[in-house]
PDB file of N, CA and C in Angstrom:
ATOM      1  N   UNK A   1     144.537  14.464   4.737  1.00  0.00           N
ATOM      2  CA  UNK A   1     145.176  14.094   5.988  1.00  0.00           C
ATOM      3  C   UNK A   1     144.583  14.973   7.088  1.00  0.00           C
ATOM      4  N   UNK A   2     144.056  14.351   7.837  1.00  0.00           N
ATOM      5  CA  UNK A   2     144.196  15.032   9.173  1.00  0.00           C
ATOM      6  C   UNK A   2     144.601  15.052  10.905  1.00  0.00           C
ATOM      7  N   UNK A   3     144.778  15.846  11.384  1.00  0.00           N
ATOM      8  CA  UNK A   3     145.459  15.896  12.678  1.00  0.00           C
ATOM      9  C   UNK A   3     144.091  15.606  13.372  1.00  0.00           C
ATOM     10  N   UNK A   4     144.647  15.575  15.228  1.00  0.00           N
ATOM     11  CA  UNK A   4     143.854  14.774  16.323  1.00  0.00           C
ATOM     12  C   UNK A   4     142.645  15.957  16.114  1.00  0.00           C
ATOM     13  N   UNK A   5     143.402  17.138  16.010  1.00  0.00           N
ATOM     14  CA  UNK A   5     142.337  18.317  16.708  1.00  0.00           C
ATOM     15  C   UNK A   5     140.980  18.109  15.885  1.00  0.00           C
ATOM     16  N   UNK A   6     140.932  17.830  14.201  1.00  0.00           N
ATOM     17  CA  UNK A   6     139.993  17.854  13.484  1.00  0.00           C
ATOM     18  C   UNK A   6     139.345  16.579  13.934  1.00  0.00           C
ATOM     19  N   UNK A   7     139.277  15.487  14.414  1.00  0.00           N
ATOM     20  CA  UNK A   7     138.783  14.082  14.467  1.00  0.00           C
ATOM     21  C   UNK A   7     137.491  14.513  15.250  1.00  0.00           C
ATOM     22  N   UNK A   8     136.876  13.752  15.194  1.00  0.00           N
ATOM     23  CA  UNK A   8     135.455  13.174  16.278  1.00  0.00           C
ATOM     24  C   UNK A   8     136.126  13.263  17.542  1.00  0.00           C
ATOM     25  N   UNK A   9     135.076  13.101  19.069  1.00  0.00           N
ATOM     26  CA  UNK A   9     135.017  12.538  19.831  1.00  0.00           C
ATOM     27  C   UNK A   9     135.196  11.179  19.864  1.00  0.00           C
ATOM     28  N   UNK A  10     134.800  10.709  19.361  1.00  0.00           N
ATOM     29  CA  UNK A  10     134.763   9.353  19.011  1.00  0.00           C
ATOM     30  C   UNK A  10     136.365   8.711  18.590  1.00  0.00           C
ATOM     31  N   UNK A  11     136.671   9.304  17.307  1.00  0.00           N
ATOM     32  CA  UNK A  11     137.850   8.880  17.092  1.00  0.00           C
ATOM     33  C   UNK A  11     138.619   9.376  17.706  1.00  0.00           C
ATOM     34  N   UNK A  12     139.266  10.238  18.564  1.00  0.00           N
ATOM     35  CA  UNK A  12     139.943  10.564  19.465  1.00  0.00           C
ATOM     36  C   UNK A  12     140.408  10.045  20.665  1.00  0.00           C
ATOM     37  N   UNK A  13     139.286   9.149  20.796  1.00  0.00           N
ATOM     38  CA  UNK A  13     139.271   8.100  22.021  1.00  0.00           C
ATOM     39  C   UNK A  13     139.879   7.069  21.730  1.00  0.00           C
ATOM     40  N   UNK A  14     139.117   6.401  20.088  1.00  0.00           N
ATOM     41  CA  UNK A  14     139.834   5.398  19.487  1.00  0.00           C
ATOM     42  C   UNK A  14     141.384   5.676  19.293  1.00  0.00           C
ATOM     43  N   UNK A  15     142.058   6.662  18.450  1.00  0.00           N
ATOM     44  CA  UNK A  15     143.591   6.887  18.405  1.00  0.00           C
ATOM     45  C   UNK A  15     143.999   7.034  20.123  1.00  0.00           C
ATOM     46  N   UNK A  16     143.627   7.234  21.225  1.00  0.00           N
ATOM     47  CA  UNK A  16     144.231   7.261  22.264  1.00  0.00           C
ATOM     48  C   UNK A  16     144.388   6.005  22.671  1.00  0.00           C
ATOM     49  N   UNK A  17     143.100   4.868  22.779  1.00  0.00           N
ATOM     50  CA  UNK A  17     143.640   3.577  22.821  1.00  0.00           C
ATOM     51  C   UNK A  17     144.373   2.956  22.343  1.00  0.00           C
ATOM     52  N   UNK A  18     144.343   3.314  20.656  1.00  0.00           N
ATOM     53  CA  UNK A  18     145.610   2.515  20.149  1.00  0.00           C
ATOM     54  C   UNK A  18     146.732   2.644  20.244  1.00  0.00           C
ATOM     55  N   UNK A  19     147.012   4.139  20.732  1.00  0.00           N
ATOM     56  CA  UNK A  19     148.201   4.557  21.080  1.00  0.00           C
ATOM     57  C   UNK A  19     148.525   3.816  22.699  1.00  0.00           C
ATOM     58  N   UNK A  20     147.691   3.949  23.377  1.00  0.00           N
ATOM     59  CA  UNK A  20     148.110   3.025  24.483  1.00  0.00           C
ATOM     60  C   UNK A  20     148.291   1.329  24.486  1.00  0.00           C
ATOM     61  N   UNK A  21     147.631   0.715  23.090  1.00  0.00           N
ATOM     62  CA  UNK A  21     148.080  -0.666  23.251  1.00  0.00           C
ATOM     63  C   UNK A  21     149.003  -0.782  22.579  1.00  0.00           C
ATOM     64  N   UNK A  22     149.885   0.130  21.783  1.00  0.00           N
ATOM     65  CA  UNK A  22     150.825   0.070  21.266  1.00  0.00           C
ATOM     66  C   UNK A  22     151.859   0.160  22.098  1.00  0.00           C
ATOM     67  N   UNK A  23     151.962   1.301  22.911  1.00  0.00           N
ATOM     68  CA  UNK A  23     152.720   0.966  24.174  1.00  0.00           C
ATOM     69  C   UNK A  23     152.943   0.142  24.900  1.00  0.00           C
ATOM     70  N   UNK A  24     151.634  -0.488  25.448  1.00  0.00           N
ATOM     71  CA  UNK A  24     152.109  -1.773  26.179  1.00  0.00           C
ATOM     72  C   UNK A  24     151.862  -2.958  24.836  1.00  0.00           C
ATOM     73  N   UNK A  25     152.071  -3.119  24.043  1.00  0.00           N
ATOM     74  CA  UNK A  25     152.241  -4.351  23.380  1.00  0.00           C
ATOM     75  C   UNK A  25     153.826  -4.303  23.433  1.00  0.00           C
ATOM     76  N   UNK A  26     154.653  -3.122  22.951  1.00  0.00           N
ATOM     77  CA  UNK A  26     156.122  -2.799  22.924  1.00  0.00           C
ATOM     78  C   UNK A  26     156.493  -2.928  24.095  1.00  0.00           C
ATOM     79  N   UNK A  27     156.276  -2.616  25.363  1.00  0.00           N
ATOM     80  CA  UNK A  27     157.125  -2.875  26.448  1.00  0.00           C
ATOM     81  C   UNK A  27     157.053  -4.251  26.971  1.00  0.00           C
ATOM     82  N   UNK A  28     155.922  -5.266  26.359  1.00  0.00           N
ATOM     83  CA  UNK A  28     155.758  -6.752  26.643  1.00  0.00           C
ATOM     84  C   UNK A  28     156.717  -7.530  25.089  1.00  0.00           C
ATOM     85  N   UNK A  29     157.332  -6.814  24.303  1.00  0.00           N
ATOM     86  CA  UNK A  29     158.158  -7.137  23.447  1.00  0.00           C
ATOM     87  C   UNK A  29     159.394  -7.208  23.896  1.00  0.00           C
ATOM     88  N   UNK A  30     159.651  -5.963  24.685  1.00  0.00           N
ATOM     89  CA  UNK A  30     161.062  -5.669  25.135  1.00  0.00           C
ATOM     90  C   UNK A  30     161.476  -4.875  24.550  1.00  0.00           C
ATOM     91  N   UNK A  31     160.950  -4.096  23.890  1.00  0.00           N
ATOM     92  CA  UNK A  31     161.383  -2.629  22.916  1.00  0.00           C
ATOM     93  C   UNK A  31     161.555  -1.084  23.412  1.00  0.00           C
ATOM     94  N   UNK A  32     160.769  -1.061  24.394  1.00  0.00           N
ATOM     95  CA  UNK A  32     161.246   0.177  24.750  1.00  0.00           C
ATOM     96  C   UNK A  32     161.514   0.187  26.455  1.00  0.00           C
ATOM     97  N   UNK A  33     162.147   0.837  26.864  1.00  0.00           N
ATOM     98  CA  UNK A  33     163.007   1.022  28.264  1.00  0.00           C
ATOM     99  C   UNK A  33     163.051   2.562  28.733  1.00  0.00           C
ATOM    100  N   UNK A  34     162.603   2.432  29.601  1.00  0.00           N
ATOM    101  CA  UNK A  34     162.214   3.994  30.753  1.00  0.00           C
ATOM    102  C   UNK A  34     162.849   3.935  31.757  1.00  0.00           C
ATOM    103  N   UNK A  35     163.372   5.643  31.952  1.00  0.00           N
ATOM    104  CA  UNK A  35     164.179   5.949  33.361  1.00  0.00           C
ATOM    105  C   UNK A  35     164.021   5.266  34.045  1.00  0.00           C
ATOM    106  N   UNK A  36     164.696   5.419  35.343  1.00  0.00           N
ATOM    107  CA  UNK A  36     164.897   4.369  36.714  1.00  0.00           C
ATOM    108  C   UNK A  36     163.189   4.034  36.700  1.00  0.00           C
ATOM    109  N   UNK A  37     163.003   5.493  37.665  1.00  0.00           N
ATOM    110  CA  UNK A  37     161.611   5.024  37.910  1.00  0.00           C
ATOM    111  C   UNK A  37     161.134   4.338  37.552  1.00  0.00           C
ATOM    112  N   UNK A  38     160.152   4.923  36.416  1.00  0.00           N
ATOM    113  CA  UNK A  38     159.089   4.017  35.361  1.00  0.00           C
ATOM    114  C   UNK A  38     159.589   2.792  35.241  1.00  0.00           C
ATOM    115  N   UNK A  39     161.027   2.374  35.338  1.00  0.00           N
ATOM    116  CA  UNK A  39     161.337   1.200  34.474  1.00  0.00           C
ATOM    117  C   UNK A  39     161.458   0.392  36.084  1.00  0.00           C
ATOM    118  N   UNK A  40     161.449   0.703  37.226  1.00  0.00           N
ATOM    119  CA  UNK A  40     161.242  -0.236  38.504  1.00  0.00           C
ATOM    120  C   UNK A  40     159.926  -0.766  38.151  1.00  0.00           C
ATOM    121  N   UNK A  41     158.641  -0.028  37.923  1.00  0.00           N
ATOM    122  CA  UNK A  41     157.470  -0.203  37.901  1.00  0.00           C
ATOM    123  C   UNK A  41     156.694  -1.452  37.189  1.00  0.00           C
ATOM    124  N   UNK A  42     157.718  -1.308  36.065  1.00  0.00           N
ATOM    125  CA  UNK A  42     157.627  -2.290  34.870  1.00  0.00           C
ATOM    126  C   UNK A  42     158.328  -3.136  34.759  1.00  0.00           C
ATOM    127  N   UNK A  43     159.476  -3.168  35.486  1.00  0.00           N
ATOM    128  CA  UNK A  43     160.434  -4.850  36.068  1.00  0.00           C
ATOM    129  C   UNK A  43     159.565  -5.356  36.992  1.00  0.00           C
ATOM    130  N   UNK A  44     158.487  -4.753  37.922  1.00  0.00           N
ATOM    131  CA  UNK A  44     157.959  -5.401  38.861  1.00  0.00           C
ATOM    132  C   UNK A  44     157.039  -5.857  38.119  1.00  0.00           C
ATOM    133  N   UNK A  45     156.085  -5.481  37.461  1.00  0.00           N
ATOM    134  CA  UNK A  45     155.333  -6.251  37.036  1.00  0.00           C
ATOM    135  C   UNK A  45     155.555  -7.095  35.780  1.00  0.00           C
ATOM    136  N   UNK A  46     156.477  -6.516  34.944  1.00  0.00           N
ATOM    137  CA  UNK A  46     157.110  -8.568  34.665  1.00  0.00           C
ATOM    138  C   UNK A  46     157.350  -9.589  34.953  1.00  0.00           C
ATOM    139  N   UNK A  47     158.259  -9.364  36.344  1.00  0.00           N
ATOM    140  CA  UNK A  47     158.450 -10.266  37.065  1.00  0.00           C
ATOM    141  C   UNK A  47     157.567 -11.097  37.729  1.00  0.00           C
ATOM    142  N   UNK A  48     156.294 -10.492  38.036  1.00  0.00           N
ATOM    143  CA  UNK A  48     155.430 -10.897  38.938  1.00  0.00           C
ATOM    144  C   UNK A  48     154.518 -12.002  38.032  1.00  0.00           C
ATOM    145  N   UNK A  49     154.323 -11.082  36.501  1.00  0.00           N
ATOM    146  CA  UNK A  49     153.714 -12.044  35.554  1.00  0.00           C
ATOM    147  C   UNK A  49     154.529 -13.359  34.903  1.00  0.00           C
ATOM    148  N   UNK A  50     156.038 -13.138  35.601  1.00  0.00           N
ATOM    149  CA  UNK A  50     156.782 -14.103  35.057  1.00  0.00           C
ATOM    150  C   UNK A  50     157.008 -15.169  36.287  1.00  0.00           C
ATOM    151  N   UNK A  51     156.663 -14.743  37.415  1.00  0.00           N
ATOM    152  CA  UNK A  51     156.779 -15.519  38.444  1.00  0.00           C
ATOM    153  C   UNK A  51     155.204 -16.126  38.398  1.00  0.00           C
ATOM    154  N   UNK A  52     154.008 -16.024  37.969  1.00  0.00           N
ATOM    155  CA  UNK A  52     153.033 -16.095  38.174  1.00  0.00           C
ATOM    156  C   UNK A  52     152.563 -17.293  36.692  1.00  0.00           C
ATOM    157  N   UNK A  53     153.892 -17.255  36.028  1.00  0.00           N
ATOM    158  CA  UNK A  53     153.798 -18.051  34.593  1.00  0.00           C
ATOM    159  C   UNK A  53     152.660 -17.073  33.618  1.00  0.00           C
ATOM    160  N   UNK A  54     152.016 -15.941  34.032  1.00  0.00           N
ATOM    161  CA  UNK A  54     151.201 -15.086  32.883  1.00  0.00           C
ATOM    162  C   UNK A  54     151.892 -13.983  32.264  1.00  0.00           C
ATOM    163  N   UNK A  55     152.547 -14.373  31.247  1.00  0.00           N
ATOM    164  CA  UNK A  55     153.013 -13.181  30.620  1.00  0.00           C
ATOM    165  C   UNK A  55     151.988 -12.226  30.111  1.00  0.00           C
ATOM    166  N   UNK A  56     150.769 -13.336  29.407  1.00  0.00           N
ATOM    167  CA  UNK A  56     150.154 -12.530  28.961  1.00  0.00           C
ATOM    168  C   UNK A  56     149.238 -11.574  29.758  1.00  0.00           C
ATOM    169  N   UNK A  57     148.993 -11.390  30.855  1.00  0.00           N
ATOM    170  CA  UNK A  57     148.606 -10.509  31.424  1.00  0.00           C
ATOM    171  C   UNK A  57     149.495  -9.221  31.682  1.00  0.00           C
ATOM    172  N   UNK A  58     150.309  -9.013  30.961  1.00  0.00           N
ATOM    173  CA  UNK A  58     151.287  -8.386  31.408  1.00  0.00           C
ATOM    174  C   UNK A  58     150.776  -6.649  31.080  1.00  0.00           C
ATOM    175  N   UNK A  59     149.910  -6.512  30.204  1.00  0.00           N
ATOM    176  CA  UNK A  59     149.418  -5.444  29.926  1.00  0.00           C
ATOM    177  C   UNK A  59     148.741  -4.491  31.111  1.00  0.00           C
ATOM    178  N   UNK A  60     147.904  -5.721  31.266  1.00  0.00           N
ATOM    179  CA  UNK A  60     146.763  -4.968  32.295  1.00  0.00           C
ATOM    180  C   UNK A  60     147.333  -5.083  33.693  1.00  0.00           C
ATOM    181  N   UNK A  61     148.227  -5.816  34.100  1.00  0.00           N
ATOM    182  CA  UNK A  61     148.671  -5.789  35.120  1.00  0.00           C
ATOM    183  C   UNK A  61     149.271  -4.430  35.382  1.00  0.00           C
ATOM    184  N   UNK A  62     150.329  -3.992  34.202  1.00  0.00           N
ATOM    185  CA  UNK A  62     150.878  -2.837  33.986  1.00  0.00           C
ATOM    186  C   UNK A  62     149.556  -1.582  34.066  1.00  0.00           C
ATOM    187  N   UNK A  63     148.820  -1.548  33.965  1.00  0.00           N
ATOM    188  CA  UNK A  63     147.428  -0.799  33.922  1.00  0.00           C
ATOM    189  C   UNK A  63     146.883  -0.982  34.970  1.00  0.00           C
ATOM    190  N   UNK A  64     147.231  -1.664  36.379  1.00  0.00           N
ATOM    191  CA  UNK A  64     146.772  -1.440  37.307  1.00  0.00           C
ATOM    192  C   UNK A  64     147.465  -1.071  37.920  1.00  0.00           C
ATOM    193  N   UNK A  65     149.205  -0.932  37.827  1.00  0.00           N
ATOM    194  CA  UNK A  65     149.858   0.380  38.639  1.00  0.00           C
ATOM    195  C   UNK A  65     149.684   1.665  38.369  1.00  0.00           C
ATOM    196  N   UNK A  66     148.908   2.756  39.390  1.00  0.00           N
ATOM    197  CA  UNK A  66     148.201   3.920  39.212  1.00  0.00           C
ATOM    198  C   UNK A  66     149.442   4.974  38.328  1.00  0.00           C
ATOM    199  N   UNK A  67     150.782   4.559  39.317  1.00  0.00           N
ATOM    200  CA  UNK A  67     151.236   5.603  38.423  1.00  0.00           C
ATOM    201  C   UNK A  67     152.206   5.159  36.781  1.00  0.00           C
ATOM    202  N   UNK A  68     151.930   3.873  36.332  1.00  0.00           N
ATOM    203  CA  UNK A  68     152.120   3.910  35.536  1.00  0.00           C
ATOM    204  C   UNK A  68     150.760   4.173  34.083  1.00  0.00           C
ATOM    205  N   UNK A  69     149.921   3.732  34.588  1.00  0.00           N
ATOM    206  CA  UNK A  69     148.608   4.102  34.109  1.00  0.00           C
ATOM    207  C   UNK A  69     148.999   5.070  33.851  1.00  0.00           C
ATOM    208  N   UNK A  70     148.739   6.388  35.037  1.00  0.00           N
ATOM    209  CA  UNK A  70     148.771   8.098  34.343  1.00  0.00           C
ATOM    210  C   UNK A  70     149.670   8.110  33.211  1.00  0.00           C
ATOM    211  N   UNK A  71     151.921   7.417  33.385  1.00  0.00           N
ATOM    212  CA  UNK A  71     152.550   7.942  32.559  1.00  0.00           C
ATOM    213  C   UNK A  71     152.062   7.754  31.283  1.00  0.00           C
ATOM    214  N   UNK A  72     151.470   6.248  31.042  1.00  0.00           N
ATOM    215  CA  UNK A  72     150.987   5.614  29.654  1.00  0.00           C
ATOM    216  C   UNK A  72     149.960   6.365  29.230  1.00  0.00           C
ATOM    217  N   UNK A  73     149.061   6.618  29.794  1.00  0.00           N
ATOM    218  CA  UNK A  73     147.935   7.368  29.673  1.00  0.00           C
ATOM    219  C   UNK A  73     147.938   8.302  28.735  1.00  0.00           C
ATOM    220  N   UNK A  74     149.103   9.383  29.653  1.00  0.00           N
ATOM    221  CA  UNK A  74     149.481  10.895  29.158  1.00  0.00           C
ATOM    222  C   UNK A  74     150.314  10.655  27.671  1.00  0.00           C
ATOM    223  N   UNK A  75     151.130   9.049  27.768  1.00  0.00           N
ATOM    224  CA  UNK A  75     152.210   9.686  26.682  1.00  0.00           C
ATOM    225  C   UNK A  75     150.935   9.092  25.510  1.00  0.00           C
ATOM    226  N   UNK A  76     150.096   8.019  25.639  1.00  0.00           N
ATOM    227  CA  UNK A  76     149.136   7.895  24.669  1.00  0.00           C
ATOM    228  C   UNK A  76     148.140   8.913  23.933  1.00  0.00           C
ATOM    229  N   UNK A  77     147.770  10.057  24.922  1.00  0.00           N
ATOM    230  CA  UNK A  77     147.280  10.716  24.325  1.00  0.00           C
ATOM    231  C   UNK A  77     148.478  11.779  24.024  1.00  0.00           C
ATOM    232  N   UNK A  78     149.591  12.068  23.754  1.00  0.00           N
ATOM    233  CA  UNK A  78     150.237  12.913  23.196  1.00  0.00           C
ATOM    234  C   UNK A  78     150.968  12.185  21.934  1.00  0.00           C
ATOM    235  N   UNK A  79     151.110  10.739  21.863  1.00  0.00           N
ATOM    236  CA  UNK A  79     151.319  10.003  20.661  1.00  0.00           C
ATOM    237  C   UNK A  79     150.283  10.530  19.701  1.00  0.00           C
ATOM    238  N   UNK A  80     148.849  10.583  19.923  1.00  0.00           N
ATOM    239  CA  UNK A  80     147.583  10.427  19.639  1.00  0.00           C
ATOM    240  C   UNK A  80     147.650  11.859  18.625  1.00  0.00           C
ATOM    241  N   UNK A  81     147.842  12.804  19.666  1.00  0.00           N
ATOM    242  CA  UNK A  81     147.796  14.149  19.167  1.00  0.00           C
ATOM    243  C   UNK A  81     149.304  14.877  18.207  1.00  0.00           C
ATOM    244  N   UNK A  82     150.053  13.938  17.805  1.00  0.00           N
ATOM    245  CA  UNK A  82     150.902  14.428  17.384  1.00  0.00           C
ATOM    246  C   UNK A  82     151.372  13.091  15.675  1.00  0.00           C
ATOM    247  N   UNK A  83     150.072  11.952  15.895  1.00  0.00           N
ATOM    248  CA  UNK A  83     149.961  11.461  14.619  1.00  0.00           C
ATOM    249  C   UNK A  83     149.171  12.301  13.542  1.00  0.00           C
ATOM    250  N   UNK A  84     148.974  11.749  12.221  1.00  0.00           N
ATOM    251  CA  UNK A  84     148.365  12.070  11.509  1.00  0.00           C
ATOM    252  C   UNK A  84     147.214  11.085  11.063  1.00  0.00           C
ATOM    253  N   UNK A  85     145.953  11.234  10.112  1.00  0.00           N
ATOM    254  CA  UNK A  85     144.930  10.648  10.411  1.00  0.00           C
ATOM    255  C   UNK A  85     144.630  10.535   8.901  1.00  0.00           C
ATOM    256  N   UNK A  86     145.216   9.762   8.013  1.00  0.00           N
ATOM    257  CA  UNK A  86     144.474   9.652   6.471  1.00  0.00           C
ATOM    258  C   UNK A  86     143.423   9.494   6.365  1.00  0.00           C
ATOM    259  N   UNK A  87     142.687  10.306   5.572  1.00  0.00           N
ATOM    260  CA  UNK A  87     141.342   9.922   4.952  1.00  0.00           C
ATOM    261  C   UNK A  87     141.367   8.686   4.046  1.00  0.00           C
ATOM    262  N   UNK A  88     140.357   7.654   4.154  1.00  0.00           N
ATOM    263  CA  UNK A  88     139.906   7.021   2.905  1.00  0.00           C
ATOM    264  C   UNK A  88     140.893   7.037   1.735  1.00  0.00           C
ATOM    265  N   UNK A  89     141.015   5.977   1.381  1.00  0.00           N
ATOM    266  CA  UNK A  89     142.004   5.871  -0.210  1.00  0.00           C
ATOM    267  C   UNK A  89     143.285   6.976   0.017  1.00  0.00           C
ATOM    268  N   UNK A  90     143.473   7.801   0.626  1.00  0.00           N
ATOM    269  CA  UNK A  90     144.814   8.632   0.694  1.00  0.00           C
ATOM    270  C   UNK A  90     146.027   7.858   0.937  1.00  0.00           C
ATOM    271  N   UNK A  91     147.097   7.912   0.385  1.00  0.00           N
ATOM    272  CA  UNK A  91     147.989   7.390   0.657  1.00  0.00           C
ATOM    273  C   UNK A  91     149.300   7.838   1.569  1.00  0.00           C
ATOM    274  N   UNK A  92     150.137   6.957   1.986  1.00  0.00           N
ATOM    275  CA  UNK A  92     150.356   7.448   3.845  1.00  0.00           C
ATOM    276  C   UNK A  92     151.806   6.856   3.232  1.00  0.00           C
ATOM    277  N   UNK A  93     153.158   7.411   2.954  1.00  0.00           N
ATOM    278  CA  UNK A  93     154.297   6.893   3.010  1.00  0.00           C
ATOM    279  C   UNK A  93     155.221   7.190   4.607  1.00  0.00           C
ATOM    280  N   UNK A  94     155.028   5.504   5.500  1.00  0.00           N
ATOM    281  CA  UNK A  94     155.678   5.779   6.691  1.00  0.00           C
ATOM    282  C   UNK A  94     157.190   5.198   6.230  1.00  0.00           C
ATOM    283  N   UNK A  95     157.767   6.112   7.044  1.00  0.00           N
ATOM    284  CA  UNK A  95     159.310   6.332   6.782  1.00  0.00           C
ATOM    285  C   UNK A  95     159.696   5.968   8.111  1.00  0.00           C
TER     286      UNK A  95
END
């Protein structure tokens, strides 16, 4: 098993993206919900993709408000750095 710190460059980048499309795949589910703020940011751009009939843009739309970008950003790479990273054939019991 290993943590972010031991990974590549490479894979580091990769676990930060996935950690960020995991985020916005869940908040285009309806699964997770943020303080006032953040969560104005992200009613607006539902709405807009729901007034616009594109849900599915709902990701990147969310990725073009600057300051939700940074929050996602930051909490992706601290998801990133606080998973674990199986090697090959190791086995991973998620609980």
């Amino acid at each position: 098993m290993k943590r972010y710190n031991q990974l590549s460059l490479e894979k580091k980048k990769t676990a930060q993206v996935k950690a960020l499309n995991t985020i916005l795949k869940d908040i285009g589910e309806g699964v997770l919900v943020f303080g006032a703020e953040v969560q104005e940011h992200v009613d607006k751009a539902i709405d807009e993709m729901e007034r616009m009939q594109t849900p599915w843009f709902l990701a990147e739309r969310l990725m073009e408000d600057e300051f939700l970008a940074k929050k996602f950003k930051k909490w992706a790479f601290r998801l990133a750095q606080e998973a674990f990273y199986p090697k090959l054939k190791e086995s991973v019991l998620r609980i």
